[in-house]
Protein backbone atom coordinates (compact mmCIF):
# COMPACT_ATOMS: atom_id res chain seq x y z
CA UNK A 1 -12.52 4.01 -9.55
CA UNK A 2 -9.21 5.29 -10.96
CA UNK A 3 -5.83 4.16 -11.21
CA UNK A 4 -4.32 5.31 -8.51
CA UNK A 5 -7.07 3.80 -6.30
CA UNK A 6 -6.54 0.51 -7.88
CA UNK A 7 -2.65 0.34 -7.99
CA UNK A 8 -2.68 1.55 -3.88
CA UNK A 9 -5.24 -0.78 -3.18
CA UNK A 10 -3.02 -3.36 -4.80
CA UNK A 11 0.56 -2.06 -3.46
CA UNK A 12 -1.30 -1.90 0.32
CA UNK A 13 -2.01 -5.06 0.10
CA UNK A 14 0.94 -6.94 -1.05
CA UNK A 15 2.62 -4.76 1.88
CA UNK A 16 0.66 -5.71 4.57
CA UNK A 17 1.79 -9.34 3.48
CA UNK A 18 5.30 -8.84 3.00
CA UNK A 19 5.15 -7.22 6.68
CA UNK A 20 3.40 -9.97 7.85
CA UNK A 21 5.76 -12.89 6.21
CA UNK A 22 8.95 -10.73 7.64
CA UNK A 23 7.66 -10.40 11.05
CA UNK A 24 6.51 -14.05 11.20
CA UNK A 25 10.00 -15.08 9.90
CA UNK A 26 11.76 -13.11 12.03
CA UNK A 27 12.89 -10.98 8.88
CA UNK A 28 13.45 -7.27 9.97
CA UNK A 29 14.10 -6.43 6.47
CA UNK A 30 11.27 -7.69 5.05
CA UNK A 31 9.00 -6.15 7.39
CA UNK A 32 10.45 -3.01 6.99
CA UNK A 33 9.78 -3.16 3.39
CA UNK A 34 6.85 -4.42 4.02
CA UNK A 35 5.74 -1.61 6.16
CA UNK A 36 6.74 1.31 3.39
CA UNK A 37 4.96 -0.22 0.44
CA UNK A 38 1.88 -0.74 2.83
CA UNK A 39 2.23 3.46 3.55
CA UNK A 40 3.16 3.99 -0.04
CA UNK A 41 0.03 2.47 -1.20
CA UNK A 42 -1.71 3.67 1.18
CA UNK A 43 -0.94 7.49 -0.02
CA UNK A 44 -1.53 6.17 -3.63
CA UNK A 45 -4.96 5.50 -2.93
CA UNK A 46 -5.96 8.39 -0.81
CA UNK A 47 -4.58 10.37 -3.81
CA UNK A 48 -6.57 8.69 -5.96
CA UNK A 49 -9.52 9.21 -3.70
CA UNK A 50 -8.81 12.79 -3.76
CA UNK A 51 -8.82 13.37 -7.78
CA UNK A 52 -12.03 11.47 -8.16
CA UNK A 53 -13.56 14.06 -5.69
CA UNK A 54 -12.38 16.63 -7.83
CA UNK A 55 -13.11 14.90 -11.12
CA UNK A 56 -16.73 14.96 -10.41
């Protein structure tokens, strides 16, 4: 596992839980947020998916 797969795992998950604390609070802002750092890590990991492929 690289870096990149780690830190999107990481950033995907703390999104996913900022989107869920905004929506539960009502917080459109938060969820929002939320939402892009879920998709940010998201593309930060299948980046990092993609160079191991090619490492090996």
């Amino acid at each position: 596992m690289n870096r990149d797969q780690i830190k999107g795992r990481g950033k995907e998950a703390m999104g996913k839980v900022q989107k869920e604390a905004g929506r539960l609070s009502g917080d459109t802002s938060t969820e929002v947020k939320g939402t892009a750092k879920e998709v940010a890590g998201k593309t930060q990991k299948t980046f990092g998916d993609t160079k191991a492929k090619t490492e090996h």
